[in-house]
Protein backbone atom coordinates (compact mmCIF):
# COMPACT_ATOMS: atom_id res chain seq x y z
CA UNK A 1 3.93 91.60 -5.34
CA UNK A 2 2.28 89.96 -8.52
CA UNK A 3 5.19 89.68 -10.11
CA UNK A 4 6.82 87.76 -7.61
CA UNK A 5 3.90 85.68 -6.61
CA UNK A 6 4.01 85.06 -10.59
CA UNK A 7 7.43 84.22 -10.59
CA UNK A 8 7.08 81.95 -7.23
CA UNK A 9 4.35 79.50 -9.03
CA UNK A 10 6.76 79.24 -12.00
CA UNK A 11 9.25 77.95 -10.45
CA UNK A 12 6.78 75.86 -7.87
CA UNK A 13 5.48 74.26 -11.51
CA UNK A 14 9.25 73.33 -12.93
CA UNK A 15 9.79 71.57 -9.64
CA UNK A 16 7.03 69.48 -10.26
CA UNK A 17 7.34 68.89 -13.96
CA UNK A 18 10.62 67.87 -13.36
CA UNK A 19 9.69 65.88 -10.34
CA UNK A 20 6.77 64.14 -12.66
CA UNK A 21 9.40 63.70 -15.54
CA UNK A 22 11.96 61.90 -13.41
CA UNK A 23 9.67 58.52 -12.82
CA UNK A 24 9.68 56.15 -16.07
CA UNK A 25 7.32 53.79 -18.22
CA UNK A 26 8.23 50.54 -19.31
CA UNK A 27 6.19 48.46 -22.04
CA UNK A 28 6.62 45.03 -20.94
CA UNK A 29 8.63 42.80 -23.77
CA UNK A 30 9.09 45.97 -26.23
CA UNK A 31 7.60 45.75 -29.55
CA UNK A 32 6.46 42.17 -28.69
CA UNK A 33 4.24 43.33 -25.78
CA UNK A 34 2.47 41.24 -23.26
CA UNK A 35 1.83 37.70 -25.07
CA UNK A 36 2.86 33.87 -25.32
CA UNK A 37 6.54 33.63 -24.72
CA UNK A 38 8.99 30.88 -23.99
CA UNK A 39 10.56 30.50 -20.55
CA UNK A 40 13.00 33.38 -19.48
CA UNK A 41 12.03 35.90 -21.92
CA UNK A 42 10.01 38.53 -19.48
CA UNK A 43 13.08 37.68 -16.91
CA UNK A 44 15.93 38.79 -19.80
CA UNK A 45 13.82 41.82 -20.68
CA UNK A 46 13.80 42.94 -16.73
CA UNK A 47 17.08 41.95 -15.98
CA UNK A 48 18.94 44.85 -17.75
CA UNK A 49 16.34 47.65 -16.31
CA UNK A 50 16.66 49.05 -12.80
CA UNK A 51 12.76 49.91 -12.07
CA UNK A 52 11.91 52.52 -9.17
CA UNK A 53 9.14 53.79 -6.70
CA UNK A 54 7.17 55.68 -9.03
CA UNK A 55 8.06 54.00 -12.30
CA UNK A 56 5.12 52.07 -14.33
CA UNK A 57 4.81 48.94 -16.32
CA UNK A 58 2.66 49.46 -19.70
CA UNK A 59 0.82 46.07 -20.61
CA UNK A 60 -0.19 45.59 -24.53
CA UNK A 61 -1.98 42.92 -25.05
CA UNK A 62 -5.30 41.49 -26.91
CA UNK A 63 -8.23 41.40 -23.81
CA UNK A 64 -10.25 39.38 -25.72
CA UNK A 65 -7.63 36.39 -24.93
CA UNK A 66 -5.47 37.71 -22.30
CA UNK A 67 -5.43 39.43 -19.36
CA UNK A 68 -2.57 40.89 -16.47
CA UNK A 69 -3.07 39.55 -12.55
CA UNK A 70 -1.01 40.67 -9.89
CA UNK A 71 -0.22 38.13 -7.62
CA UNK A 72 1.30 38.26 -3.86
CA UNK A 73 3.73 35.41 -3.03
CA UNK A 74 6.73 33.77 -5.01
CA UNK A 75 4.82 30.60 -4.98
CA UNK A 76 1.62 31.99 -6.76
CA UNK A 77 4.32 33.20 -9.46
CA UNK A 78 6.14 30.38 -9.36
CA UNK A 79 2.92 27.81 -10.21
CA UNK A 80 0.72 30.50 -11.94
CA UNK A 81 -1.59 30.30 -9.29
CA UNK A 82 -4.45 32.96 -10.16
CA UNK A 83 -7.03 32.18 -7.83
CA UNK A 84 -6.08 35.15 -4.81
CA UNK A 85 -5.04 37.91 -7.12
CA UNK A 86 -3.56 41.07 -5.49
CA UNK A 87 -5.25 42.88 -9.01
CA UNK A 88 -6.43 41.76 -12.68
CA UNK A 89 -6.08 43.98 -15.64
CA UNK A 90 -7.99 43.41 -18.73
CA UNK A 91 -7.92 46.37 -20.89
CA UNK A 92 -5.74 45.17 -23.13
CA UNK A 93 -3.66 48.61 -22.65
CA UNK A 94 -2.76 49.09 -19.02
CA UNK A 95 -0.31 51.06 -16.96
CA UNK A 96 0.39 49.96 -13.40
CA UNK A 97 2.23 52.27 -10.96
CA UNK A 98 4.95 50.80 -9.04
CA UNK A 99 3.93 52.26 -5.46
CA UNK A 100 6.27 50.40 -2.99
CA UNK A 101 9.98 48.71 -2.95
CA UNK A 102 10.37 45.02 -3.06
CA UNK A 103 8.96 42.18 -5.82
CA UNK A 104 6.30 42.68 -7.91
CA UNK A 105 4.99 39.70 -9.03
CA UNK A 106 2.46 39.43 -12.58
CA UNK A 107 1.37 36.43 -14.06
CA UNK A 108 -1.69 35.71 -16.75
CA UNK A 109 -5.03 33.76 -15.62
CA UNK A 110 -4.49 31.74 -18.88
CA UNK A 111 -2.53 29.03 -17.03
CA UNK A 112 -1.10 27.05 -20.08
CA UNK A 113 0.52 30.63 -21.08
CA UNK A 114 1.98 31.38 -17.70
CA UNK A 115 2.77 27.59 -17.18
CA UNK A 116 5.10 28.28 -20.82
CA UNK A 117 6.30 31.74 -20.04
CA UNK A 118 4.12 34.55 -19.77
CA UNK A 119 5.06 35.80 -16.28
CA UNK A 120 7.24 38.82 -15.17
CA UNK A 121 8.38 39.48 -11.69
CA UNK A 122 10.21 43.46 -10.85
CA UNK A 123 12.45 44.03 -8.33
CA UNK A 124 11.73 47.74 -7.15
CA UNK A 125 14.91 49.38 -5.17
CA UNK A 126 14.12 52.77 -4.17
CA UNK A 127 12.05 56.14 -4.84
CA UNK A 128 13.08 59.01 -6.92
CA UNK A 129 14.10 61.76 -5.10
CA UNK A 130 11.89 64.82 -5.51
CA UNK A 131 14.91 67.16 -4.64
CA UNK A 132 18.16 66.73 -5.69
CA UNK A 133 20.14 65.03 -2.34
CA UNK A 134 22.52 67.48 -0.59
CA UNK A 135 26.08 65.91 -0.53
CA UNK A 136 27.01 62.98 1.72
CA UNK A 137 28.86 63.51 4.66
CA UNK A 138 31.96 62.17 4.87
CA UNK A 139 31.54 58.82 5.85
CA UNK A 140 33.19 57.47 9.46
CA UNK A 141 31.49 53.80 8.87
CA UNK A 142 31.00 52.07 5.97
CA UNK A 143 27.60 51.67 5.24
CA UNK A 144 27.98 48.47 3.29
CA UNK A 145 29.12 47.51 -0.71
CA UNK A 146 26.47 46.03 -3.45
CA UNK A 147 28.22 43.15 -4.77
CA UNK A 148 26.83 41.61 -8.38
CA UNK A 149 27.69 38.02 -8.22
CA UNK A 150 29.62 37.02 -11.37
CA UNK A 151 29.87 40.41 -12.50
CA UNK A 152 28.25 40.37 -16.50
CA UNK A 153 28.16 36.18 -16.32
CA UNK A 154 25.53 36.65 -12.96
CA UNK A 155 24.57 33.26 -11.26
CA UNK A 156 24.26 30.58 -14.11
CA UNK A 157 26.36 27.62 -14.81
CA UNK A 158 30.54 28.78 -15.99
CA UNK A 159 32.76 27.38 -18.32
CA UNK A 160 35.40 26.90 -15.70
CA UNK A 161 33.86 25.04 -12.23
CA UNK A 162 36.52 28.09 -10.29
CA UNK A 163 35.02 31.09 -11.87
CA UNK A 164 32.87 31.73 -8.84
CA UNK A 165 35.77 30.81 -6.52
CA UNK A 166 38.29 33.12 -8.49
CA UNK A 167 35.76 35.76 -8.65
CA UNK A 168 34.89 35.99 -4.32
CA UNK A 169 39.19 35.49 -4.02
CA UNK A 170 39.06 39.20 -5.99
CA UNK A 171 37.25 41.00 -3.16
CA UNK A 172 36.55 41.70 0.14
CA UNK A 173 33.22 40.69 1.93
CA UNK A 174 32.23 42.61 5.06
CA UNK A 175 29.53 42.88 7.71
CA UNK A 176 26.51 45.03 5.70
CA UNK A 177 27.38 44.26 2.14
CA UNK A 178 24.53 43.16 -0.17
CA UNK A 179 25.14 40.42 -2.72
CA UNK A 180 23.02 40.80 -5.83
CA UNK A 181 22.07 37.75 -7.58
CA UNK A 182 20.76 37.86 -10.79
CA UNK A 183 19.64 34.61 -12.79
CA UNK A 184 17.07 32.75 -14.95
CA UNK A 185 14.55 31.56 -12.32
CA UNK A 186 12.79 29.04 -14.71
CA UNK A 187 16.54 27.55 -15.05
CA UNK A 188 18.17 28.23 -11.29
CA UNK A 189 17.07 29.15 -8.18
CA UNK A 190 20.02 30.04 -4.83
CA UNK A 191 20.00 27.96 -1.81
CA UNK A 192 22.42 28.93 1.36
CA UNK A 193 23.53 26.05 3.12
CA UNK A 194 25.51 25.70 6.12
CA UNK A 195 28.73 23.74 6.20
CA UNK A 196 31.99 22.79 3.75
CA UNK A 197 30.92 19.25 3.65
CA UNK A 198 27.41 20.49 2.30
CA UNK A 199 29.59 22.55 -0.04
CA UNK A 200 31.56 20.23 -1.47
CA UNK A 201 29.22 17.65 -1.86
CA UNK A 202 25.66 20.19 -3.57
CA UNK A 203 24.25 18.88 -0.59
CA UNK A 204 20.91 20.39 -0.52
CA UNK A 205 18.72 18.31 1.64
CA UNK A 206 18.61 20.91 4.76
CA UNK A 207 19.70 24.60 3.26
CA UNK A 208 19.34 27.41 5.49
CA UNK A 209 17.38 29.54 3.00
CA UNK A 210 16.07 29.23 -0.46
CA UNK A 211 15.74 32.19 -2.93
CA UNK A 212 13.89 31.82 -6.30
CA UNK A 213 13.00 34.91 -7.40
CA UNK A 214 15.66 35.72 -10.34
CA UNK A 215 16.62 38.84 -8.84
CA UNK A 216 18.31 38.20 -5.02
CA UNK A 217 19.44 40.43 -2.50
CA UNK A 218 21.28 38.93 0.53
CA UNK A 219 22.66 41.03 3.03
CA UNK A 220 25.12 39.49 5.08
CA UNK A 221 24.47 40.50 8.89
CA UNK A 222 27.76 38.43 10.64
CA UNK A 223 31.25 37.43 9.77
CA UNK A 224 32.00 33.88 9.07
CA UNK A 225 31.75 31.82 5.83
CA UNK A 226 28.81 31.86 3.73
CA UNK A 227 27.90 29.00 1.70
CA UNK A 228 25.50 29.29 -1.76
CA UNK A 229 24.34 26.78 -4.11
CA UNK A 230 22.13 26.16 -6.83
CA UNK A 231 19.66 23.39 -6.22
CA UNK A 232 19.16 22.24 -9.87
CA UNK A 233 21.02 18.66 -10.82
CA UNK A 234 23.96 18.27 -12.27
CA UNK A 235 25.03 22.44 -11.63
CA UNK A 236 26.05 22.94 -8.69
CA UNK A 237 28.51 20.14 -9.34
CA UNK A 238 29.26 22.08 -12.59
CA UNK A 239 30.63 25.29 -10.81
CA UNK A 240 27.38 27.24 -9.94
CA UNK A 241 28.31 27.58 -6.19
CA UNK A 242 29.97 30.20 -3.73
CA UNK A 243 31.90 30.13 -0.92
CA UNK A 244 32.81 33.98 0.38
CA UNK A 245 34.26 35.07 4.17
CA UNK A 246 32.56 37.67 5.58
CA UNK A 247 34.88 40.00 7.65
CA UNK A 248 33.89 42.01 10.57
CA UNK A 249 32.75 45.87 10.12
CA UNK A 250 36.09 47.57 9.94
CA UNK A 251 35.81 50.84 12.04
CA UNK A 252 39.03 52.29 11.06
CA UNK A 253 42.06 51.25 8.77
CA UNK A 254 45.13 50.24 10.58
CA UNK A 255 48.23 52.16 9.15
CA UNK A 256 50.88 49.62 9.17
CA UNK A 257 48.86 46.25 7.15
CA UNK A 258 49.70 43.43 9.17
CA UNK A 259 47.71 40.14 8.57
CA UNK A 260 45.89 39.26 11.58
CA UNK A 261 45.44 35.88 12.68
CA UNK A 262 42.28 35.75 11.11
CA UNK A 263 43.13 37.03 7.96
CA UNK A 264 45.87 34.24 8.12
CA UNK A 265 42.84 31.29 8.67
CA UNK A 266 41.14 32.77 5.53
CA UNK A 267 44.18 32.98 3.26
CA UNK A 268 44.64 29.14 4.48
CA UNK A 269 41.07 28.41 3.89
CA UNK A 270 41.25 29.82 0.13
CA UNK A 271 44.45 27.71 -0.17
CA UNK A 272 43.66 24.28 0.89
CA UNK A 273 39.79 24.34 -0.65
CA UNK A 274 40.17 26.34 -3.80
CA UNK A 275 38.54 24.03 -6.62
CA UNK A 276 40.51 23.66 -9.49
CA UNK A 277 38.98 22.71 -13.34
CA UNK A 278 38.49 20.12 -14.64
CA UNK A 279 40.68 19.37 -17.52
């Protein structure tokens, strides 16, 4: 009975070890730490890392001049506004748990150093699992595809004003699907916007939604044409927009592929309003 109480708590302690071992730490900017840095460098350093429930963030830094505050909104990130902090660090060596999914904003009090750089905003995207998932079932619906826009260029200005265009013609856009932008958000922000002649034009006087973050998820919830923009002058009319149809949830694949009227519209639509480069 020992034995196998014995050999009961061994295994009891591996699970957890290896439950413990699976969340990460991340020192924020590396070898340089948490300091004076020029606009977009705490953005390029998150942009590559995929940070989960449970994960941490490790801020180095001298407390004497410096401290880390948490703050709530995109708008207290976006204007370094330190006055309604969700939390201030000042150890000059602390670890923050990431404890929920969604953005994580953190800024420094010292206004002229957030005002030139010193900011970092996470985007947290799910928990690690504590035990190992049991295989899928087979799938009758599809639950929906994660879409990067621009692949390994993201959302910034191209060197050809179709690359976006090209890039939404590859692929198929339905009902559920998640588009991922990814960007600099001291450079570019992502307005959607609700009509061609907005499109064409980088009208963005009235847009349906703005997103500023630097790290975007859109999920689009009904079938139609979406429109996206950038709001900054001079690149939207450079290339840095999108124009993607959303299809209906397909419940089943028809055997015999027959383009439906529908399908006919959109291959119009690509067609007539496909931008070409400049030359």
């Amino acid at each position: 009975m020992a034995t196998t109480t014995r050999k009961f708590c061994f295994v009891l302690v591996m699970v957890l070890i290896g439950c413990c071992c699976s969340a990460k730490i991340y020192k924020v900017g590396d070898s340089k730490g948490w300091t004076t840095a020029k606009h977009g460098s705490y953005y390029e350093w998150a942009k590559r890392k995929e940070f989960q429930v449970g994960d941490s963030l490790m801020f180095e830094y001298d407390g004497n001049v410096n401290d880390v505050t948490q703050v709530s909104s995109r708008l207290e990130y976006q204007f370094c506004n330190s006055l309604s902090p969700k939390a201030v660090y000042n150890t000059g060596h602390d670890v923050v748990t990431l404890t929920e999914p969604g953005y994580h904003f953190f800024i420094t009090s010292n206004h002229s150093q957030c005002v030139a750089g010193q900011k970092l905003v996470v985007f947290v995207v799910h928990d690690h699992p504590m035990i190992p998932p049991p295989p899928p079932p087979r799938k009758i619906l599809s639950f929906g595809k994660d879409y990067k826009v621009g692949d390994s260029d993201e959302w910034r200005v191209p060197e050809e004003s179709d690359f976006y265009s090209k890039w939404s013609e590859e692929k198929q856009f339905h009902v559920g699907d998640n588009l991922l932008f990814y960007y600099n958000d001291q450079v570019d922000d992502v307005l959607e916007i609700n009509s061609d002649l907005e499109f064409k034009s980088c009208d963005t006087i009235s847009p349906v939604a703005v997103h500023n973050a630097g790290q975007d998820l859109i999920r689009l919830t009904k079938p139609g044409i979406c429109y996206f923009i950038t709001s900054k002058i001079g690149h939207c009319e450079a290339g840095l927009k999108l124009r993607i149809v959303v299809r209906p949830l397909s419940k089943s694949v028809p055997k015999k592929m027959q383009l439906s009227p529908f399908d006919r519209f959109i291959n119009w639509l690509h067609e007539s309003f496909r931008p070409h480069p400049h030359h």
